[in-house]
Protein backbone atom coordinates (compact mmCIF):
# COMPACT_ATOMS: atom_id res chain seq x y z
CA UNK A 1 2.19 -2.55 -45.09
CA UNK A 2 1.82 -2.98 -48.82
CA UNK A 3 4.79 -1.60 -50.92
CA UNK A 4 4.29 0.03 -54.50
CA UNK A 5 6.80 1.25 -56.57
CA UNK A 6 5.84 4.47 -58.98
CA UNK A 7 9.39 5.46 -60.85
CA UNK A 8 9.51 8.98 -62.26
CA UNK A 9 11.97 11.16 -64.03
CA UNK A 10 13.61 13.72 -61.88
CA UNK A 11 16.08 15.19 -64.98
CA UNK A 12 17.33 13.52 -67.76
CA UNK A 13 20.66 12.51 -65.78
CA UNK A 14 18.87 11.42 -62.87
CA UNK A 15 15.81 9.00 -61.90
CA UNK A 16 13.87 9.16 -58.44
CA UNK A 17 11.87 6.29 -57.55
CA UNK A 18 8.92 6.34 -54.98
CA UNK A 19 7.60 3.23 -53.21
CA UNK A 20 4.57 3.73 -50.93
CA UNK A 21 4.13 1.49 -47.75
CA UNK A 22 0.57 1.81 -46.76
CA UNK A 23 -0.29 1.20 -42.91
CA UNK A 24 -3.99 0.45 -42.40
CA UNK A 25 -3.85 0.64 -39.10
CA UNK A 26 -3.25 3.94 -39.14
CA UNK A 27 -4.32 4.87 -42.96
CA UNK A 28 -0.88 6.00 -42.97
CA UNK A 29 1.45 6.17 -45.71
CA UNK A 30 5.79 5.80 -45.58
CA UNK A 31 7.28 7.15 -48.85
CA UNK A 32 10.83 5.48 -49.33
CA UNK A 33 12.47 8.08 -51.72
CA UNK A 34 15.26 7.34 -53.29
CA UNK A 35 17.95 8.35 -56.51
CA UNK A 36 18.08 5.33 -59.00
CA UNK A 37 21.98 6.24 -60.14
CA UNK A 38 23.33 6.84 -56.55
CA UNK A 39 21.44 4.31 -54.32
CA UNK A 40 20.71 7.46 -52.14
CA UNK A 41 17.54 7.74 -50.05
CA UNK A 42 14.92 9.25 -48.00
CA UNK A 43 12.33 7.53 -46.11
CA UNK A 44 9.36 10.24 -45.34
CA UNK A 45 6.99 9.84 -42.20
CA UNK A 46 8.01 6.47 -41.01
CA UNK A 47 5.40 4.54 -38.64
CA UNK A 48 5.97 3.01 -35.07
CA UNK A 49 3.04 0.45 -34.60
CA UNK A 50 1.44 0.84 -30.72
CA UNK A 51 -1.26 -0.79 -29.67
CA UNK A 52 -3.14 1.66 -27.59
CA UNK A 53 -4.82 -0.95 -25.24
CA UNK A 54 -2.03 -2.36 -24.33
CA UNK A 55 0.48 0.51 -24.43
CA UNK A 56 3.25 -1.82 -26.44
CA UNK A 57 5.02 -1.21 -29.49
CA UNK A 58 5.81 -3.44 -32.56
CA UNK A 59 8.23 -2.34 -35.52
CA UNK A 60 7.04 -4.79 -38.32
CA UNK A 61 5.68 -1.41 -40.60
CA UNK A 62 9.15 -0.15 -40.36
CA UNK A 63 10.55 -3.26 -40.52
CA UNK A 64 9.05 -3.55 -43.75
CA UNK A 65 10.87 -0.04 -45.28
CA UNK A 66 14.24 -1.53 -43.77
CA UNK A 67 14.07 -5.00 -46.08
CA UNK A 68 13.29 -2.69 -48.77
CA UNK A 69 16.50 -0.32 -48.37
CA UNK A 70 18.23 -3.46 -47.72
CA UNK A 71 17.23 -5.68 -50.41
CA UNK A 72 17.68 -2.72 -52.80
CA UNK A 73 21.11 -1.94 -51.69
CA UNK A 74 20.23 1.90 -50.72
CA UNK A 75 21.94 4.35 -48.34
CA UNK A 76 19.14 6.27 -45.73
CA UNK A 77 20.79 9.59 -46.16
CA UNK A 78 17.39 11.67 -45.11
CA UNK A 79 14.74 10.40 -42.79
CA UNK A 80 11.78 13.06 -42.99
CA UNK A 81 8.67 14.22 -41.33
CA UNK A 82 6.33 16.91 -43.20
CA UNK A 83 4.97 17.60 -39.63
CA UNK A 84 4.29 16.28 -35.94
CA UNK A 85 1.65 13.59 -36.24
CA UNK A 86 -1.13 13.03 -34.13
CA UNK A 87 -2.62 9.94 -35.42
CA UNK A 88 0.69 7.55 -35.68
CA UNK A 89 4.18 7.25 -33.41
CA UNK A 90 7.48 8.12 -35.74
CA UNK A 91 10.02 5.47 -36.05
CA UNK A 92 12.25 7.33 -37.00
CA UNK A 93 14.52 6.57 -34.67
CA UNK A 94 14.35 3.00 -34.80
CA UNK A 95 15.39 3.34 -38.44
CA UNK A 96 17.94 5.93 -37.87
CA UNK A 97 19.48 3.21 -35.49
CA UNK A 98 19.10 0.44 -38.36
CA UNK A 99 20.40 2.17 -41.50
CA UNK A 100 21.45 5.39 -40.28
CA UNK A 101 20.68 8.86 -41.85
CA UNK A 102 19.55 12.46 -40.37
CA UNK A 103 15.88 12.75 -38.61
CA UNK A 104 14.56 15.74 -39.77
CA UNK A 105 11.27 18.16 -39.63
CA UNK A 106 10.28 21.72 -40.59
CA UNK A 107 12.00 24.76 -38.63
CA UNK A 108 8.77 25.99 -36.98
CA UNK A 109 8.68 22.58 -35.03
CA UNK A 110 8.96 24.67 -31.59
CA UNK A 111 5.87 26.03 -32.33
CA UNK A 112 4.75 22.53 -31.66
CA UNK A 113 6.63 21.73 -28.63
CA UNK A 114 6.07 24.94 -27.09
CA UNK A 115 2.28 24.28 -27.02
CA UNK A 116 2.72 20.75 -25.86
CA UNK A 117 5.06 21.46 -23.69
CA UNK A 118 2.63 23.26 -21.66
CA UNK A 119 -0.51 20.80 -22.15
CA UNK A 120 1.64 17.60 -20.65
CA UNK A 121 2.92 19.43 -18.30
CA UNK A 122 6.68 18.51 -19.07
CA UNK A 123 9.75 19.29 -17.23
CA UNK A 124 12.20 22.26 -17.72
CA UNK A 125 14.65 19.51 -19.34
CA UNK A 126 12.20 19.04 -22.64
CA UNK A 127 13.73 21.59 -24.87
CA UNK A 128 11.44 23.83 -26.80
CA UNK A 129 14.29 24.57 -29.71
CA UNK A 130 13.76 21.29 -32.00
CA UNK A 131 16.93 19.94 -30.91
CA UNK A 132 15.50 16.69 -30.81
CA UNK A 133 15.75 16.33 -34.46
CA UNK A 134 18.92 16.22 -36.21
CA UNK A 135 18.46 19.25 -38.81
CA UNK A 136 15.06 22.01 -38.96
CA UNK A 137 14.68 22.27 -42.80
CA UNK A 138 13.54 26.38 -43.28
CA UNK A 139 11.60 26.92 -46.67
CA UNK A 140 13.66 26.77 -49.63
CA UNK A 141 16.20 24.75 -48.19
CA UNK A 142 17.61 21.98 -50.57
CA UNK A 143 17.70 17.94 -49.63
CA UNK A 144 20.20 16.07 -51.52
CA UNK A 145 20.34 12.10 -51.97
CA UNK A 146 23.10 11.87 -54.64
CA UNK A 147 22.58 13.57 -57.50
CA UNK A 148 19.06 14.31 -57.06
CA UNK A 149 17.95 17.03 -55.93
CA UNK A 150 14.79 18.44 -53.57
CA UNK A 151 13.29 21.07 -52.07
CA UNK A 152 11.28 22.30 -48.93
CA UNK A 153 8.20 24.54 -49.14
CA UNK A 154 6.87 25.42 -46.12
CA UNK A 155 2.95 24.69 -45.75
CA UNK A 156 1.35 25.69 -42.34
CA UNK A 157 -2.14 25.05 -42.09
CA UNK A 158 -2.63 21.52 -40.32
CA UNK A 159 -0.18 22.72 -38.21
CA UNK A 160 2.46 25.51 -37.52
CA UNK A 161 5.37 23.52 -38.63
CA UNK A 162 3.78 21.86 -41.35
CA UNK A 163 6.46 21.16 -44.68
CA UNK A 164 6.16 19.51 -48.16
CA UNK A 165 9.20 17.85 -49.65
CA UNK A 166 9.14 17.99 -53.70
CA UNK A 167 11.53 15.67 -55.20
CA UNK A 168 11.51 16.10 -59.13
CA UNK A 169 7.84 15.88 -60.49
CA UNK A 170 6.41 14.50 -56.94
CA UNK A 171 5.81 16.48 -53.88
CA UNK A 172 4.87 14.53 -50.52
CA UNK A 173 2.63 16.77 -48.78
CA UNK A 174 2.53 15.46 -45.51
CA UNK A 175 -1.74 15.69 -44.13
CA UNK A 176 -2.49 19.02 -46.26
CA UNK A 177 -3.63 17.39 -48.54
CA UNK A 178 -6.03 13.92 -49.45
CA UNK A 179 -7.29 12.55 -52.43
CA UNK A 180 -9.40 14.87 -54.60
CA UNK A 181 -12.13 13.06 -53.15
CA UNK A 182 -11.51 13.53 -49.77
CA UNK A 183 -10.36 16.99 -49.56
CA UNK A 184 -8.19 18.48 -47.41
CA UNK A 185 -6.71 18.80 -43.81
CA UNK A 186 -8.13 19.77 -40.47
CA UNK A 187 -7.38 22.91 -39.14
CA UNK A 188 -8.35 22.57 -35.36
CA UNK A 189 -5.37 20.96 -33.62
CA UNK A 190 -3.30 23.66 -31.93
CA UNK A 191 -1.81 26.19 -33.94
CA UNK A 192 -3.77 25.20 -36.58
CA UNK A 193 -5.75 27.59 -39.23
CA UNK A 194 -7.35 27.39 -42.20
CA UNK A 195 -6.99 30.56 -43.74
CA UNK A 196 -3.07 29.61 -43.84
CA UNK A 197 -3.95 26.31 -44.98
CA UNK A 198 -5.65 27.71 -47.62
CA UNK A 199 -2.53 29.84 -48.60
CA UNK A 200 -0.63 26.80 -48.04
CA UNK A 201 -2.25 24.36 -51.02
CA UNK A 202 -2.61 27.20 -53.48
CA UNK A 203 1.29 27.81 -53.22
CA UNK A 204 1.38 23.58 -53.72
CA UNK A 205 -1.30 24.10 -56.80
CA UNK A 206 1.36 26.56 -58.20
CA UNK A 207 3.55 23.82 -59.26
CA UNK A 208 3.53 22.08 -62.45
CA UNK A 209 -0.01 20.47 -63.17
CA UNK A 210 1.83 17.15 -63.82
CA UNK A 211 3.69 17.45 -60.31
CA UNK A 212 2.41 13.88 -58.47
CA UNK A 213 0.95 14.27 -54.88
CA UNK A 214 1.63 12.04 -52.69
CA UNK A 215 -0.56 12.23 -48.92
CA UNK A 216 0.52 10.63 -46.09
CA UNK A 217 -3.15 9.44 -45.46
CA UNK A 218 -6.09 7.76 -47.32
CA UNK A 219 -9.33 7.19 -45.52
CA UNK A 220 -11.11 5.11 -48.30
CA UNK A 221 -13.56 8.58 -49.41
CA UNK A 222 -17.21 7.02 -49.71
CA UNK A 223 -17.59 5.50 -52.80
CA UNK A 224 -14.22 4.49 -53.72
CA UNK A 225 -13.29 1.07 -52.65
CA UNK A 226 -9.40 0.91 -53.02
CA UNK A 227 -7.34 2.81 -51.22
CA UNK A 228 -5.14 5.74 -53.12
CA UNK A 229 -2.52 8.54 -52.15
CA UNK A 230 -1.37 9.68 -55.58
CA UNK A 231 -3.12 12.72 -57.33
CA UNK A 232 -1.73 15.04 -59.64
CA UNK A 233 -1.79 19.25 -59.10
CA UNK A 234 -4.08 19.15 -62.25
CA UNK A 235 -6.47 16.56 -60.90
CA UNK A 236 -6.54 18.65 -57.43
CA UNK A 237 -7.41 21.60 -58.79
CA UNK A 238 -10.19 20.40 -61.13
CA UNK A 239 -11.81 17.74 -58.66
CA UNK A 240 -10.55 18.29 -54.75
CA UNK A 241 -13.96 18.76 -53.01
CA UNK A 242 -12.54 21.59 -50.80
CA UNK A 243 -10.94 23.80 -52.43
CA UNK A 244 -10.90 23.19 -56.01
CA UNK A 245 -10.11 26.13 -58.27
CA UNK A 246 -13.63 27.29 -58.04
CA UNK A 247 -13.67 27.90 -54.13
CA UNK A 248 -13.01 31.34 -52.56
CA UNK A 249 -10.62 31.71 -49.16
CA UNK A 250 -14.35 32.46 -47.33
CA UNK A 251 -15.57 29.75 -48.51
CA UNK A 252 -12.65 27.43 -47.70
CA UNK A 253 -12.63 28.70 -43.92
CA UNK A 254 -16.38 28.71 -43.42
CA UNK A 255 -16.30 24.64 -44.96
CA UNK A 256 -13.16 23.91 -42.97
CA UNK A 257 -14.15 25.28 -39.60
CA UNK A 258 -17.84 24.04 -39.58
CA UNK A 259 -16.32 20.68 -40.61
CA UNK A 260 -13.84 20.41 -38.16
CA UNK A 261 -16.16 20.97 -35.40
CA UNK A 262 -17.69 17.52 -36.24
CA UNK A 263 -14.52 15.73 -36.37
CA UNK A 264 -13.79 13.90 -33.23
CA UNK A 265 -9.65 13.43 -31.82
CA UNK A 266 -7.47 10.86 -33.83
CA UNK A 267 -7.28 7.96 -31.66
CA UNK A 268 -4.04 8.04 -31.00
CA UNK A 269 -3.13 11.81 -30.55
CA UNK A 270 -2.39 12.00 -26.88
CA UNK A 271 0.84 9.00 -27.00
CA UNK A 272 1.53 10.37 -30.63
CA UNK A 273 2.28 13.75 -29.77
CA UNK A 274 4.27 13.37 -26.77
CA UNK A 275 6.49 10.84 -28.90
CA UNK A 276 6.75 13.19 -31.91
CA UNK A 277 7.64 16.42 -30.67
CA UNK A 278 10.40 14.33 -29.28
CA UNK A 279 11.55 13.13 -33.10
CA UNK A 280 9.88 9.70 -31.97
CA UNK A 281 12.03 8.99 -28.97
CA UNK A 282 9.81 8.07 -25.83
CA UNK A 283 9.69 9.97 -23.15
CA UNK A 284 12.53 9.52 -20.32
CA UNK A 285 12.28 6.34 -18.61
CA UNK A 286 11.68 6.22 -15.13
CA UNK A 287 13.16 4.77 -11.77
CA UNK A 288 11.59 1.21 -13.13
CA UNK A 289 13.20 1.43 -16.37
CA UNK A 290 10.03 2.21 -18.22
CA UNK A 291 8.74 5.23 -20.46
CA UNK A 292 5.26 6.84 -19.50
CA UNK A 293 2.68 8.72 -21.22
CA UNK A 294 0.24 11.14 -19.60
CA UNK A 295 -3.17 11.70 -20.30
CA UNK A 296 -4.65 15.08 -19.25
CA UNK A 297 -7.63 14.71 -18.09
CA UNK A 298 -9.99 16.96 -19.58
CA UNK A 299 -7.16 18.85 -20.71
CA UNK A 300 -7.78 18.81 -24.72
């Protein structure tokens, strides 16, 4: 992972500084957050590397946030998802156990679980509640690192439980949105729909045309041959190629559900869901000492 370090005014009392850690592997994106005058932070959808063929795990992206935190001299107060992934494992709590700090996701996360729940098949013991996670963030709620200040907006869509943090001019919107060349979101994992979706970015267009977007993806849109996760509202609602200010709600469902149809399973969505809806803890070991994943066959 490659950091990059964007700083931006939050108020005039109080600077927030971004740094992006980009994950090809996954085309992921971990946002360390944090308040310049406090050494407060938040590290947003942290990544758990797995190799898939060989079922092991490796924590050199993480790894990579941590000697940043450290060498800065921050405190993890806040470590965030903006929604259960299906195309990377969380390490959250690997972090959590390295620096510390609260693992939290969006209230509506037993939405998630309650529809997983049923597809692995998993015991009565896998609570459908989000107690997993240390604290369900309900829209409007209010994240503090220090003196800075920021603030959840709910933004179902992608999924049920989807959130956006906004932290001064910035708002990390999880997978709602991509570069304005890219677009937006699928809408066909379940739970998911696009007419919410839809609902979902035009409430995140509301804000400030400055306001910075920051995705949690890139896929490297045809064309462009560097790979980017910051937009601005402005530039997303002149250029996205979905839903630009110029395209209807019709329009946006009838683009987004013939599209999705085409759109084959992230690779790594049957381990990263099972470990996710769990706030990134493996399932229970067995007899042998080891964690197992299930793959339902036919089942998806």
């Amino acid at each position: 992972m490659n950091p990059s370090q964007n700083p931006a005014q939050n108020t005039a009392q109080n600077t927030v500084e971004i740094q992006a850690f980009f994950d090809p592997a996954t085309f992921t994106v971990t946002y360390l957050v944090s308040d310049l005058a406090s050494k407060s932070a938040a590290i947003i959808d942290a990544v758990l590397d797995f190799d898939a063929k060989s079922g092991r795990t490796d924590t050199r992206s993480a790894d990579a946030v941590i000697a940043a935190v450290r060498e800065q001299g921050l405190s993890v107060e806040w470590i965030l998802e903006t929604h259960v992934h299906a195309d990377h494992l969380s390490a959250a709590p690997y972090i959590q156990e390295k620096l510390g700090g609260k693992i939290a996701i969006g209230a509506k996360v037993p939405l998630v679980q309650e529809t997983f729940k049923k597809l692995f098949n998993e015991d009565d013991d896998f609570a459908v509640d989000g107690s997993q996670f240390d604290v369900l963030l309900k829209d409007g709620d209010t994240i503090e690192l220090g003196n800075l200040k920021g603030t959840v907006m709910e933004t179902p869509g992608h999924t049920p439980a989807c959130v956006t943090y906004v932290f001064g001019d910035a708002a990390f919107v999880g997978d709602t949105l991509f570069q304005p060349d890219f677009g937006t979101a699928r809408c066909d994992f379940p739970g998911g729909d696009a007419e919410k979706l839809y609902t979902s970015i035009h409430n995140i267009l509301e804000l400030p045309s400055e306001t910075r977007i920051f995705t949690c993806h890139d896929y490297l849109a045809e064309g462009r041959d560097e790979y980017a996760w910051e937009s601005t509202v402005g530039e997303q609602k002149a250029k996205n190629v979905h839903i630009n200010q110029n395209v209807s709600q019709d329009e946006f469902i009838q683009m987004r559900t013939e599209k999705d149809k085409t759109l084959e399973m992230p690779v790594l969505i049957l381990p990263s869901v099972q470990v996710n809806m769990r706030a990134g803890h493996m399932p229970k070991a067995e007899a042998n000492g080891i964690s197992y994943l299930k793959i339902p066959v036919n089942g998806v």
